[in-house]
Protein backbone atom coordinates (compact mmCIF):
# COMPACT_ATOMS: atom_id res chain seq x y z
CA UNK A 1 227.34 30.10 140.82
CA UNK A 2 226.68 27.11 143.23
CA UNK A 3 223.34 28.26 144.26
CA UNK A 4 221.67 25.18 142.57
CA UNK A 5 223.81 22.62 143.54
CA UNK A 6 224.20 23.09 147.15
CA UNK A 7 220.27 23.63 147.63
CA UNK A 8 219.13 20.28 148.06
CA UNK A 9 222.26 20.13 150.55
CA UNK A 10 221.30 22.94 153.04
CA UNK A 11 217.75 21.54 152.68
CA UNK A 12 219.48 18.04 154.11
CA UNK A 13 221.22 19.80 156.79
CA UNK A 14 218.88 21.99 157.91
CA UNK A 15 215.36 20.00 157.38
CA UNK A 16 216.46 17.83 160.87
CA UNK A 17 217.28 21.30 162.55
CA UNK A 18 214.00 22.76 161.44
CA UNK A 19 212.17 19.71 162.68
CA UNK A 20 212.82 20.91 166.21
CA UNK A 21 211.04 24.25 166.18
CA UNK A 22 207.72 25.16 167.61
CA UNK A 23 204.74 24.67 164.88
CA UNK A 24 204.31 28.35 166.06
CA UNK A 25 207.21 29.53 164.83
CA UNK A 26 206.75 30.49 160.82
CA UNK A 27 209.11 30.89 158.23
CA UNK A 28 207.78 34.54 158.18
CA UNK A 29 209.25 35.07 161.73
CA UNK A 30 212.72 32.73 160.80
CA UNK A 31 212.88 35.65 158.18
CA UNK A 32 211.92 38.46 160.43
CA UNK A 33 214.77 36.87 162.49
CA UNK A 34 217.29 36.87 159.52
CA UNK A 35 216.54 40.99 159.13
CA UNK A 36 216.65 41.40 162.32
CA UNK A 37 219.73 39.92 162.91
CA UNK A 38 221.31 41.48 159.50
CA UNK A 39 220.02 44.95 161.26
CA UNK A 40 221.73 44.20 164.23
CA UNK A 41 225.18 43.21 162.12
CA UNK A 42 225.70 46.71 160.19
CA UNK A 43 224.83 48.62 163.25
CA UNK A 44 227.25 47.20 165.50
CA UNK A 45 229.82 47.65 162.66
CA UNK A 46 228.94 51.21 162.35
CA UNK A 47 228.60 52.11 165.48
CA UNK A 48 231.26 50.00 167.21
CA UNK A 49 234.63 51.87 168.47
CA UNK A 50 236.23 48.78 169.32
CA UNK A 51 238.49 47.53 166.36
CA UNK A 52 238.38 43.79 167.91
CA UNK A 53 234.53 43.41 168.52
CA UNK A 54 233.11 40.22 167.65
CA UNK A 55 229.39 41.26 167.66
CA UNK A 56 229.03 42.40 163.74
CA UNK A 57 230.40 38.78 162.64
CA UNK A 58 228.40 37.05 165.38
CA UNK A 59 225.12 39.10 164.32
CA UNK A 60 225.83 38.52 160.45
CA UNK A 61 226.70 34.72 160.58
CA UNK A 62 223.04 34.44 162.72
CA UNK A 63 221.88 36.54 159.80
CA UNK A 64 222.87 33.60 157.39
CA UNK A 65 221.87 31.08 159.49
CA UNK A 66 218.09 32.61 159.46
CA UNK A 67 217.92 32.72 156.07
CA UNK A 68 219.15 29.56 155.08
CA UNK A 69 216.19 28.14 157.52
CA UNK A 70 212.98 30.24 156.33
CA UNK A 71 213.13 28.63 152.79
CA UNK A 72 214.03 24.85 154.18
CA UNK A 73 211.23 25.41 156.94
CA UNK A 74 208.47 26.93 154.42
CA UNK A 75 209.38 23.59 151.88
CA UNK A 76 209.53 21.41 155.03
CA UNK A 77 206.07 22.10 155.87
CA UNK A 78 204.90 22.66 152.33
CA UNK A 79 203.62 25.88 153.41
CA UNK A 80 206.31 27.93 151.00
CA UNK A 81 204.41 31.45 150.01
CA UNK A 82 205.34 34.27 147.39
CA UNK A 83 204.45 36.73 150.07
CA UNK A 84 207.60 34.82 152.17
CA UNK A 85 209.46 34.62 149.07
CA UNK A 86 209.13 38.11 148.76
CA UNK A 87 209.69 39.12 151.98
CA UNK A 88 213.68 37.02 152.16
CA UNK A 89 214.49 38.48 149.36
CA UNK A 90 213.26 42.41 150.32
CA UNK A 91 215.37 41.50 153.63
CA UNK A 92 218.59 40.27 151.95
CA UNK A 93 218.40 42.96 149.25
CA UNK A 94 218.18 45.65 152.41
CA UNK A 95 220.84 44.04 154.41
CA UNK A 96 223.41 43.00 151.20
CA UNK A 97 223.03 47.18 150.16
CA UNK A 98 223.88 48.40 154.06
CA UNK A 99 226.50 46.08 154.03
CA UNK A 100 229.56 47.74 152.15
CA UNK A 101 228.58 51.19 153.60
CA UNK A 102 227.82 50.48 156.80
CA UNK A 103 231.24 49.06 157.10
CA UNK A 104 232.78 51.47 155.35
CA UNK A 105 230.88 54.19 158.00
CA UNK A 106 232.19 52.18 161.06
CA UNK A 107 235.76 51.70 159.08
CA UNK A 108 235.63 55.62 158.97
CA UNK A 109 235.25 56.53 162.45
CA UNK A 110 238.16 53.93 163.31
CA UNK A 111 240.29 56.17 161.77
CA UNK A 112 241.10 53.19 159.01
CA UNK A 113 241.40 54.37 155.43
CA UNK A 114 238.39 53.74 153.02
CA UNK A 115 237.82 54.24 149.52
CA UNK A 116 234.51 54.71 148.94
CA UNK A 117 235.11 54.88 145.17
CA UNK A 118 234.42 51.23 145.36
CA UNK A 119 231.85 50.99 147.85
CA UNK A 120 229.61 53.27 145.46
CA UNK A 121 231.02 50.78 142.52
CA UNK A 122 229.65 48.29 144.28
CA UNK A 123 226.09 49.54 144.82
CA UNK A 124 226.02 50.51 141.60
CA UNK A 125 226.49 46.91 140.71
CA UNK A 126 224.01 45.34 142.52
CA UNK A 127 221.38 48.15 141.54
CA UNK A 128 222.71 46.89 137.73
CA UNK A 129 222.40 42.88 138.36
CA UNK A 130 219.20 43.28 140.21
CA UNK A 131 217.40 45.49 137.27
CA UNK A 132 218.15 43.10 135.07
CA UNK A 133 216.78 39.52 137.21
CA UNK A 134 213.71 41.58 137.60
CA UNK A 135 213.50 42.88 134.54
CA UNK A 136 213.53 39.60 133.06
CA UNK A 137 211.33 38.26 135.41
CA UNK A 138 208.48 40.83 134.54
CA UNK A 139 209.24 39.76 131.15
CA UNK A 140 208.43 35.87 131.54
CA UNK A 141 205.71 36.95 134.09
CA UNK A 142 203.74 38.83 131.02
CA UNK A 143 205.10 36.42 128.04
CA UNK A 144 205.57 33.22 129.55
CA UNK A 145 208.91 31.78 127.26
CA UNK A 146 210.58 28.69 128.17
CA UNK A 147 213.89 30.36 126.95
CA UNK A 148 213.83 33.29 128.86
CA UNK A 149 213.10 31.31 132.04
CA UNK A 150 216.01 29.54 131.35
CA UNK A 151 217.88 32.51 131.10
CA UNK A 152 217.01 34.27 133.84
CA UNK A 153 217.74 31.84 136.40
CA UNK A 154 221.04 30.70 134.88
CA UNK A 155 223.81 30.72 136.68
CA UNK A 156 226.04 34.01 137.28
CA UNK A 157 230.19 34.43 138.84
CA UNK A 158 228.37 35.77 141.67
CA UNK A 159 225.04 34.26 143.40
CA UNK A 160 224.13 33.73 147.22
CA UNK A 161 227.05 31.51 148.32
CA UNK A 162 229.53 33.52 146.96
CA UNK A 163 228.29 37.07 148.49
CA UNK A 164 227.81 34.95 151.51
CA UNK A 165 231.51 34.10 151.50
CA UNK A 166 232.56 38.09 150.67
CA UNK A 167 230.37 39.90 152.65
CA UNK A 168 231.62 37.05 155.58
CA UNK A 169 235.17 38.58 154.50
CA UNK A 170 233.75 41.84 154.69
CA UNK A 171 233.29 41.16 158.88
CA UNK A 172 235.89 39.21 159.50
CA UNK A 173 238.70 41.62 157.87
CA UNK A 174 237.08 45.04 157.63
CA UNK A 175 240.42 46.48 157.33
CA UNK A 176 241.17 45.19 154.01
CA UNK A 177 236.74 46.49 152.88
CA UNK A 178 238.33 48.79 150.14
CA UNK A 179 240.05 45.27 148.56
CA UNK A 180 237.50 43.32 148.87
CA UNK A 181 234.59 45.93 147.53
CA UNK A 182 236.79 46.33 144.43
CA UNK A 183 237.30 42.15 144.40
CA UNK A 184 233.26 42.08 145.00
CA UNK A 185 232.66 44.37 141.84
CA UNK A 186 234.71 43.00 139.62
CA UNK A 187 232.76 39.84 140.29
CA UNK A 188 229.51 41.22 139.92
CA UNK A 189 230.63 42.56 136.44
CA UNK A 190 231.78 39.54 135.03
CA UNK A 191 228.25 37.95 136.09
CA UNK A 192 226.06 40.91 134.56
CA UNK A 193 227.85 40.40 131.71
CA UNK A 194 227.08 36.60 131.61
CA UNK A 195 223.86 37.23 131.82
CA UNK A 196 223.74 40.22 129.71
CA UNK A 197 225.06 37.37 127.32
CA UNK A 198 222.48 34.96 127.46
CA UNK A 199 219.76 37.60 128.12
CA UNK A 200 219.91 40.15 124.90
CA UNK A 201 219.64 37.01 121.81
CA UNK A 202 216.59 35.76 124.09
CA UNK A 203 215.06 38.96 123.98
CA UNK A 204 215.50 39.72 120.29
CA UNK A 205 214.31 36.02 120.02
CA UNK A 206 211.26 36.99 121.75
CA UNK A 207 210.35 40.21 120.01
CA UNK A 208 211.03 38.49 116.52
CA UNK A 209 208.37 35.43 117.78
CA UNK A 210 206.08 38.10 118.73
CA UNK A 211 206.54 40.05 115.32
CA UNK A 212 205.48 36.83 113.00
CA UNK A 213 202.93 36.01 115.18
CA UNK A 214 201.28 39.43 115.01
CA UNK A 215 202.19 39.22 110.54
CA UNK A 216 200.34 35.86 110.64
C-alpha cells in the first residue's frame, strides 16, 4: 500500500550504500544474492530442530536487504533491464510461495501445531492476486490504455512492504504461522478485491472502446 511512497526513500538510503560496491558486482548478482539468501531462509526453517535458531530470520532479513539493493543499484547506474526486472520478481515470487509452507514443514517436525487450512488459503491467494497483475499487464502490453495502466499499478491492502513486515513475523514468531497465514489472507482478499474493483469497469471500458471503434 506504501510501495510508492517509500521508493524514492530506500533509493536515498541505499544509493550511498550501493556506491561502495565493486563496478563488477551487477544488480543481476545483488539479485542472485537475494534468492540465494531467501533459499537459504526456508531451508533452515524447515530443516532446523532447534526451536531458538536465529539463522532463518538472519538469512530472510539478508534476503530483503538484497532485494531492496538490485533495483536502487540497476537505477543508480542507469543500467535497469527487463531481463533484471524479471528475474527479482521470478525470485521473490519463488521465495514469498516457499515461505508459508516451508515454515509450516519446519513448524511440523517441532512438534508445534499447524493448520495448513490457511497456509493453502494463502497460496491460493497469491496464485489469485498474481493472475490478475499479470493478466492486466498482458492486457495494456497488447492494447496500450492509459486507464488500465492506472489500474493495474494502483495501490492494493497488501504490496511489498507489508508482506515484508508479515512474512518478517512469519520468522520471528513461527509459533503463532497459523495466525498470521489467516491475518496474511484476509489481507490479500481485501486487496484482490480492490483491485478487482477498479479492474472489471476498466475492462468493460475497454471492450466497449474497442466495439465502436470496430462499428466506425
Amino acid at each position: 500500500m506504501y510501495d510508492n511512497y517509500l521508493r524514492h526513500l530506500k533509493d536515498w538510503i541505499g544509493t550511498p550504500l550501493c556506491q561502495a560496491l565493486p563496478s563488477a558486482i551487477t544488480p543481476n548478482h545483488v539479485t542472485l544474492a537475494a534468492f540465494i539468501s531467501g533459499l537459504l531462509a526456508v531451508g533452515t526453517a524447515a530443516l532446523s530442530t532447534s526451536p531458538s535458531s536465529h539463522w532463518p530470520l538472519i538469512f530472510w532479513l539478508l534476503n530483503r536487504l538484497f532485494d531492496g539493493a538490485d533495483g536502487t543499484l540497476a537505477r543508480m547506474r542507469g543500467t535497469a533491464t527487463a531481463l533484471g526486472g524479471f528475474l527479482d520478481l521470478l525470485g521473490d515470487f519463488i521465495i514469498y510461495s516457499l515461505i508459508p509452507a516451508m515454515l509450516a514443514y519446519g513448524q511440523e517436525r517441532k512438534r508445534a501445531e499447524v493448520d495448513w487450512r490457511a497456509v493453502a488459503l494463502l497460496e491460493a491467494t497469491f496464485h489469485i492476486n498474481n493472475f490478475m497483475l499479470f493478466y492486466v499487464s498482458a492486457v495494456v502490453a497488447a492494447k496500450p490504455d492509459d486507464e488500465l495502466t492506472s489500474v493495474s499499478m494502483r495501490p492494493a491492502l497488501v504490496e511489498g512492504l507489508e508482506s515484508g513486515v508479515l512474512f518478517t513475523a512469519m520468522f520471528v514468531w513461527p509459533q503463532h504461522l497459523t495466525l498470521l497465514c489467516w491475518v496474511m489472507s484476509g489481507a490479500v482478499i481485501v486487496g484482490i478485491g480492490q483491485r478487482l474493483y477498479f479492474i472489471i469497469p476498466s475492462l468493460k471500458g475497454l471492450d466497449d472502446r474497442l466495439e465502436n471503434q470496430k462499428r466506425q
